[in-house]
N, C-alpha and C. Protein backbone atom coordinates (compact mmCIF):
# COMPACT_ATOMS: atom_id res chain seq x y z
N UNK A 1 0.85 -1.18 0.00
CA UNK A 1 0.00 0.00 0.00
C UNK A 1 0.89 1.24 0.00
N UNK A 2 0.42 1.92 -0.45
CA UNK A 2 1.75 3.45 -1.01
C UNK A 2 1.14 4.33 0.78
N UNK A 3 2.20 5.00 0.74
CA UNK A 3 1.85 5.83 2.08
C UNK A 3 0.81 6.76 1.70
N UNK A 4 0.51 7.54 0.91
CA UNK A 4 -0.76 8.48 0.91
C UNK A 4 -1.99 7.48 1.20
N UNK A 5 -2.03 6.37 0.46
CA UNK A 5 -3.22 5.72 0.21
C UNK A 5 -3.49 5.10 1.80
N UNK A 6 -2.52 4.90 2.65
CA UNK A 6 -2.34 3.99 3.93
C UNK A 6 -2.90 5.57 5.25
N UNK A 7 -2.31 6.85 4.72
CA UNK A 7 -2.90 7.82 5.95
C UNK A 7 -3.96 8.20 5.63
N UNK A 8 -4.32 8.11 3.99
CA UNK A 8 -5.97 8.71 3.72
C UNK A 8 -7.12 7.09 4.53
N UNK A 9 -6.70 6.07 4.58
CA UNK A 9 -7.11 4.72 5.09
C UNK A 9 -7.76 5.10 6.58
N UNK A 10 -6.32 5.77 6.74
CA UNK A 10 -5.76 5.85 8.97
C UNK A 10 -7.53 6.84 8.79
N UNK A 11 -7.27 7.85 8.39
CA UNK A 11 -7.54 9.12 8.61
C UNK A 11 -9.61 9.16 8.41
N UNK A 12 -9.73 8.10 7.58
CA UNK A 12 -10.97 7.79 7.11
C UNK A 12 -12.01 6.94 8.25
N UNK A 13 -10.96 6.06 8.74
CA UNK A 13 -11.09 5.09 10.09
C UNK A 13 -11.45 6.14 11.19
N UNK A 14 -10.04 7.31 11.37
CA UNK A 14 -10.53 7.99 12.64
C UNK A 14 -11.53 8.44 12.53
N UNK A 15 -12.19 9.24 11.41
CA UNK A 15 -13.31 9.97 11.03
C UNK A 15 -14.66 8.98 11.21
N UNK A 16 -14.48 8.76 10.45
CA UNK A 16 -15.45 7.27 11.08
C UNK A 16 -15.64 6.96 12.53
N UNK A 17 -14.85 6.87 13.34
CA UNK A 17 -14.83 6.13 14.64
C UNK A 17 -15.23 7.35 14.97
N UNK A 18 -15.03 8.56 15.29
CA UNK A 18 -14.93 9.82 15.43
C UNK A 18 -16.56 9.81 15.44
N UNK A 19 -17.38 9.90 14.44
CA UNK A 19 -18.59 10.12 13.66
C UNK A 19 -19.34 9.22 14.53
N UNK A 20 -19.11 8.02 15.10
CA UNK A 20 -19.57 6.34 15.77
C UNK A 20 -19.64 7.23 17.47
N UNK A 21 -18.52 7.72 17.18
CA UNK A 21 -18.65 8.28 18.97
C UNK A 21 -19.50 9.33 19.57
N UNK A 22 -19.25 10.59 18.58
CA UNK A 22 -20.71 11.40 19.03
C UNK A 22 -21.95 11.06 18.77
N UNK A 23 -22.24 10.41 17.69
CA UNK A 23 -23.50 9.23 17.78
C UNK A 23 -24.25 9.06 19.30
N UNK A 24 -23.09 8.18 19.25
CA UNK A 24 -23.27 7.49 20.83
C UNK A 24 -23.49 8.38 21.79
N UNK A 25 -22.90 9.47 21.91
CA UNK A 25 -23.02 10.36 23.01
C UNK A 25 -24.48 11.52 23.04
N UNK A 26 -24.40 11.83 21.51
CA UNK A 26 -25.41 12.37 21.34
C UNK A 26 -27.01 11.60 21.71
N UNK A 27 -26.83 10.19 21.20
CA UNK A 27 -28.07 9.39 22.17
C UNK A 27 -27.83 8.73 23.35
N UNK A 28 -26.63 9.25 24.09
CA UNK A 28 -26.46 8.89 25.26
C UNK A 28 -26.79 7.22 25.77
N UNK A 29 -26.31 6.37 24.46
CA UNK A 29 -26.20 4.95 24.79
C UNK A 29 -24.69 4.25 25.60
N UNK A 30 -24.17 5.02 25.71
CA UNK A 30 -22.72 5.23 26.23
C UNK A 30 -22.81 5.87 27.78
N UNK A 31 -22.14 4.95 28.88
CA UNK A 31 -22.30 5.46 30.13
C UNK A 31 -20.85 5.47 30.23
N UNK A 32 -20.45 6.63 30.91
CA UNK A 32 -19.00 6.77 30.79
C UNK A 32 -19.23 7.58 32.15
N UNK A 33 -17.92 7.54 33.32
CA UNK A 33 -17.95 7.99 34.75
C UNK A 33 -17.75 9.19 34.06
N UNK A 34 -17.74 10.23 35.05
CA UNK A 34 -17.78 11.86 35.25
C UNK A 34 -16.37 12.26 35.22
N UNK A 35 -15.55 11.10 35.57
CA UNK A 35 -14.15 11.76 35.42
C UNK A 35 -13.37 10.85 34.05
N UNK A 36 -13.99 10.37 33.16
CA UNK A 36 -13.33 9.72 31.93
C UNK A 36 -13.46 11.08 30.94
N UNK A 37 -11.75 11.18 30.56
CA UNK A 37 -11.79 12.21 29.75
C UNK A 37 -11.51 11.67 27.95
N UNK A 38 -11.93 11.73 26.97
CA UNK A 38 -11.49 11.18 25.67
C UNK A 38 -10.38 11.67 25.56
N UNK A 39 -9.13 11.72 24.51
CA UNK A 39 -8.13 12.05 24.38
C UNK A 39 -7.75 11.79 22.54
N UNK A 40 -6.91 12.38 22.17
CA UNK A 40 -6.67 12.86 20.70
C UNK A 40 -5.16 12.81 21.16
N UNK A 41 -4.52 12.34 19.47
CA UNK A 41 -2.90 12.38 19.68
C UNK A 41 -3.01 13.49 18.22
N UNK A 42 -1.64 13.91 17.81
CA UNK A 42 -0.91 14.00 16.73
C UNK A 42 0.43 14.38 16.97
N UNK A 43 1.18 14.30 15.68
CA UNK A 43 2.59 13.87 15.46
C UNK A 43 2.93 15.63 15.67
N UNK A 44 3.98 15.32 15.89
CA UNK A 44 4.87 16.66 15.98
C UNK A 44 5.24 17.63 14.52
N UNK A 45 4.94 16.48 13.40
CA UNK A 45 5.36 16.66 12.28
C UNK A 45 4.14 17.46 11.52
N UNK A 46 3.02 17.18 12.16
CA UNK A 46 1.76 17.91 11.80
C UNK A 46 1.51 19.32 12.09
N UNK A 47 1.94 19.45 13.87
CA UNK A 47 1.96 20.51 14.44
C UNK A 47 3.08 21.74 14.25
N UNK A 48 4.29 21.11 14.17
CA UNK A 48 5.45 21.94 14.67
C UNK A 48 6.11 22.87 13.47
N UNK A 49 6.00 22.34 12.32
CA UNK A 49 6.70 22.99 11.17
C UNK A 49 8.11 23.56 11.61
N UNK A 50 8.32 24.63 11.40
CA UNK A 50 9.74 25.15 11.87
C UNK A 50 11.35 24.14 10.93
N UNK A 51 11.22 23.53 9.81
CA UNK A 51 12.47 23.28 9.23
C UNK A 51 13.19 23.96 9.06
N UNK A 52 14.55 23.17 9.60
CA UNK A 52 15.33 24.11 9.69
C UNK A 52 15.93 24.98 10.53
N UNK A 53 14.50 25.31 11.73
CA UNK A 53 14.90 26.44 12.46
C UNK A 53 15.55 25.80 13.80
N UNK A 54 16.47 27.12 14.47
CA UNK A 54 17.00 26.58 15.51
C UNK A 54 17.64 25.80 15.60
N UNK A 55 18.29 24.79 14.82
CA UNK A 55 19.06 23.86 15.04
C UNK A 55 18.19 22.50 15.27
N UNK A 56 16.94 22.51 14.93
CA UNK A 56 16.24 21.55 15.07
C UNK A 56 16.22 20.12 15.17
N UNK A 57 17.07 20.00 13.74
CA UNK A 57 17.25 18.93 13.26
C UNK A 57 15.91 18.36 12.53
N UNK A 58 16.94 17.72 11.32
CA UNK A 58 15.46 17.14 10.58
C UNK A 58 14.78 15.48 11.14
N UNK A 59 14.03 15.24 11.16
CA UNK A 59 13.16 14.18 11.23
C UNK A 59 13.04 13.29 10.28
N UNK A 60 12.28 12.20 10.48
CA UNK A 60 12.28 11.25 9.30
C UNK A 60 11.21 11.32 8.22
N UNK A 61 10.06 12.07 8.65
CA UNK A 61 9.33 12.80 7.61
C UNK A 61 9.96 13.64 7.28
N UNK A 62 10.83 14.53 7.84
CA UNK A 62 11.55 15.53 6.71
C UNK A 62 12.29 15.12 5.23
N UNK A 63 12.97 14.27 5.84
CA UNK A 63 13.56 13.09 4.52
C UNK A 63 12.90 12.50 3.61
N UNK A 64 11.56 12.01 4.13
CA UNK A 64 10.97 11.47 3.57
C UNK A 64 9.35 12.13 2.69
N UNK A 65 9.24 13.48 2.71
CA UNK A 65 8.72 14.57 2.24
C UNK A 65 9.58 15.08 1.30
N UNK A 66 10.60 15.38 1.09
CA UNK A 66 11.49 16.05 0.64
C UNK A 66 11.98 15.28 -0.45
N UNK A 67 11.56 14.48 -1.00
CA UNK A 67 12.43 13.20 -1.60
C UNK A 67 11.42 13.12 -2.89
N UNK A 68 11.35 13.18 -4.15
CA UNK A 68 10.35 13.69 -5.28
C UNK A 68 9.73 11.89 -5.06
N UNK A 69 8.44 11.55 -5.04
CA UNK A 69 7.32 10.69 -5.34
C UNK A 69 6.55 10.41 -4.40
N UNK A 70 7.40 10.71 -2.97
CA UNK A 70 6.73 10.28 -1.89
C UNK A 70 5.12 10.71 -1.37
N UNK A 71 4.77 11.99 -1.97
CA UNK A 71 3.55 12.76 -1.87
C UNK A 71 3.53 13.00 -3.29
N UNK A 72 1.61 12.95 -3.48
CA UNK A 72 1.31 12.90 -4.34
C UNK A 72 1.44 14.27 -5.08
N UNK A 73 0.70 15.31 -4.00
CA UNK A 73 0.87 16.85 -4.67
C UNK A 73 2.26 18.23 -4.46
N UNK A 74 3.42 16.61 -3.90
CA UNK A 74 4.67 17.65 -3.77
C UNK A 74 4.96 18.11 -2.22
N UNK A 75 3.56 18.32 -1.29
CA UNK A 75 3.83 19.28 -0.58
C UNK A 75 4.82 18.64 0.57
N UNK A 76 4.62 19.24 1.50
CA UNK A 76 5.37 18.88 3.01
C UNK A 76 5.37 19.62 4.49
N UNK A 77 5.27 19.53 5.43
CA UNK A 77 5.26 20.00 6.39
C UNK A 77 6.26 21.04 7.16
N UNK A 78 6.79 21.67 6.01
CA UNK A 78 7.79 22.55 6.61
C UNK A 78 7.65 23.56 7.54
N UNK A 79 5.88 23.98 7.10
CA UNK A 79 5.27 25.18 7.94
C UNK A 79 4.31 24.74 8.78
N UNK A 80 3.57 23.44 8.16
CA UNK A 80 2.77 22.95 9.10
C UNK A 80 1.53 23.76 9.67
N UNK A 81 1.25 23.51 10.90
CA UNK A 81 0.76 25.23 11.82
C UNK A 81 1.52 26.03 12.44
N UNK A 82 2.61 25.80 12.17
CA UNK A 82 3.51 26.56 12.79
C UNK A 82 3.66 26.66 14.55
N UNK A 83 3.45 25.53 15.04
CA UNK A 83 3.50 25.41 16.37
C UNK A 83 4.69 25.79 17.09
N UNK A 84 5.29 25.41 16.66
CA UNK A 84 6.77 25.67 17.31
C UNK A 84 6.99 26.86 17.31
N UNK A 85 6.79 27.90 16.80
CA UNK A 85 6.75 29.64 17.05
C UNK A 85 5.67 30.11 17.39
N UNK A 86 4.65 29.55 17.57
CA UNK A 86 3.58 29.83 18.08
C UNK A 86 2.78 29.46 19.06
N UNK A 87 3.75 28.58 19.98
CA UNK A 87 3.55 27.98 21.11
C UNK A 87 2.57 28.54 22.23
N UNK A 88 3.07 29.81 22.64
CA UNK A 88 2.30 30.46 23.43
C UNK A 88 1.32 31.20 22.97
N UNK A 89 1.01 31.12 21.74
CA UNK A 89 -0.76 31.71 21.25
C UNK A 89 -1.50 30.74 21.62
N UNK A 90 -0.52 29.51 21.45
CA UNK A 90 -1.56 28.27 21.53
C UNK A 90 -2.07 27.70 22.68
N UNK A 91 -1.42 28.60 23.50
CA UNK A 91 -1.57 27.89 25.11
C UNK A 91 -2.95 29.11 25.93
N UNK A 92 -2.76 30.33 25.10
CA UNK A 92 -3.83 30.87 25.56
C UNK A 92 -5.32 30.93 24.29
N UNK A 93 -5.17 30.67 23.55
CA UNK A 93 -6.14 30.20 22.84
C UNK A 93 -7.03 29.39 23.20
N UNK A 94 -8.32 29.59 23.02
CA UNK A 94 -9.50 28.17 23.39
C UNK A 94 -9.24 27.65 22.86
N UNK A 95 -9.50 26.01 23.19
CA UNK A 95 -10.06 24.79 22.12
C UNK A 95 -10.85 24.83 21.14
N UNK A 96 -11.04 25.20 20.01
CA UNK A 96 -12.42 25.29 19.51
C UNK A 96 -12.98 23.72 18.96
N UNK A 97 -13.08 22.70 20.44
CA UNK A 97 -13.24 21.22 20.07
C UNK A 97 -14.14 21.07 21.55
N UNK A 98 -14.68 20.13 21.48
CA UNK A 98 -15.31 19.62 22.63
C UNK A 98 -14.03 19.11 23.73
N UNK A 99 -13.06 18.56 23.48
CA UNK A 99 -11.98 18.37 24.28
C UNK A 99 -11.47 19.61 25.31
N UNK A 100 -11.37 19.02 26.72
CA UNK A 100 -11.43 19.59 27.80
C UNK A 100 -10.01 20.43 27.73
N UNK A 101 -8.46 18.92 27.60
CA UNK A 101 -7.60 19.70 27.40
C UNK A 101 -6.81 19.50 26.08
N UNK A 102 -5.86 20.02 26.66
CA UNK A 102 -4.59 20.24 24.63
C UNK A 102 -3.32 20.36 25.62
N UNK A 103 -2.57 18.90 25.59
CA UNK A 103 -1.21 19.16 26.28
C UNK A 103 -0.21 19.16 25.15
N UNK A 104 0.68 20.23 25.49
CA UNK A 104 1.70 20.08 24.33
C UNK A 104 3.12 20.18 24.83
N UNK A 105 4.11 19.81 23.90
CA UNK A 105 5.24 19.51 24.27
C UNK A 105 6.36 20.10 22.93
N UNK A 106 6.82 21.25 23.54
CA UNK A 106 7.73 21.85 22.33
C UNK A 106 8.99 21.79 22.58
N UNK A 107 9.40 21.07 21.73
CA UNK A 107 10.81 20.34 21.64
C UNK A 107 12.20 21.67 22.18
N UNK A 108 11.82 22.43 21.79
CA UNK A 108 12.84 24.05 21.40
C UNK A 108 12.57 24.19 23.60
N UNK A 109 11.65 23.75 24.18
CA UNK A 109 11.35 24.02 25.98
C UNK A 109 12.67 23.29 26.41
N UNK A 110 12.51 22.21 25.69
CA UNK A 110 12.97 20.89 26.47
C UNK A 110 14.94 20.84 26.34
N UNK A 111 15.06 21.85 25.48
CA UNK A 111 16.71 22.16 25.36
C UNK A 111 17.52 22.56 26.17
């Protein structure tokens, strides 16, 4: 399976499951305690953009973005959302998601 065709797969599944869950919640066939919180991941590679900067270092999607066939329309995550310079907008910003929190972890803190 080629990698576009394998994250449009991933991505179709979450949406789906995603779609299965407020279902459920919305007809409240789902009993879940008062303190169960749902939770959401993503990659750093989605969020952080910043190539290049700081001394970063590249990643293995960087290599592997950067490399002509691997994506279908060329692009790559260089800018991403720009998390990594925009860290602290993001920390005072609402959620605009039903999710309670948004923990994040910026690599450029941890130096």
């Amino acid at each position: 399976m080629e990698p576009a065709v394998f994250w449009h797969t991933c991505l179709a599944i979450f949406i789906s499951f995603s779609g299965f869950m407020v279902s459920c919640h919305l007809t409240d066939q789902v009993s879940l305690s008062s303190n169960f919180l749902f939770g959401t991941a993503s990659s750093s590679y989605q969020y952080e953009g910043a190539f290049l900067s700081d001394g970063k270092g590249l990643s293995n999607w960087d290599f592997f973005t950067h490399e002509a066939g691997h994506v279908k329309d060329g692009s790559n995550g260089d800018v991403a959302v720009d998390h990594y310079h925009r860290y602290l907008e993001a920390a005072i910003t609402p959620i605009p998601t039903a999710f309670k929190k948004f923990m994040f972890k910026n690599d450029a803190l941890g130096k």
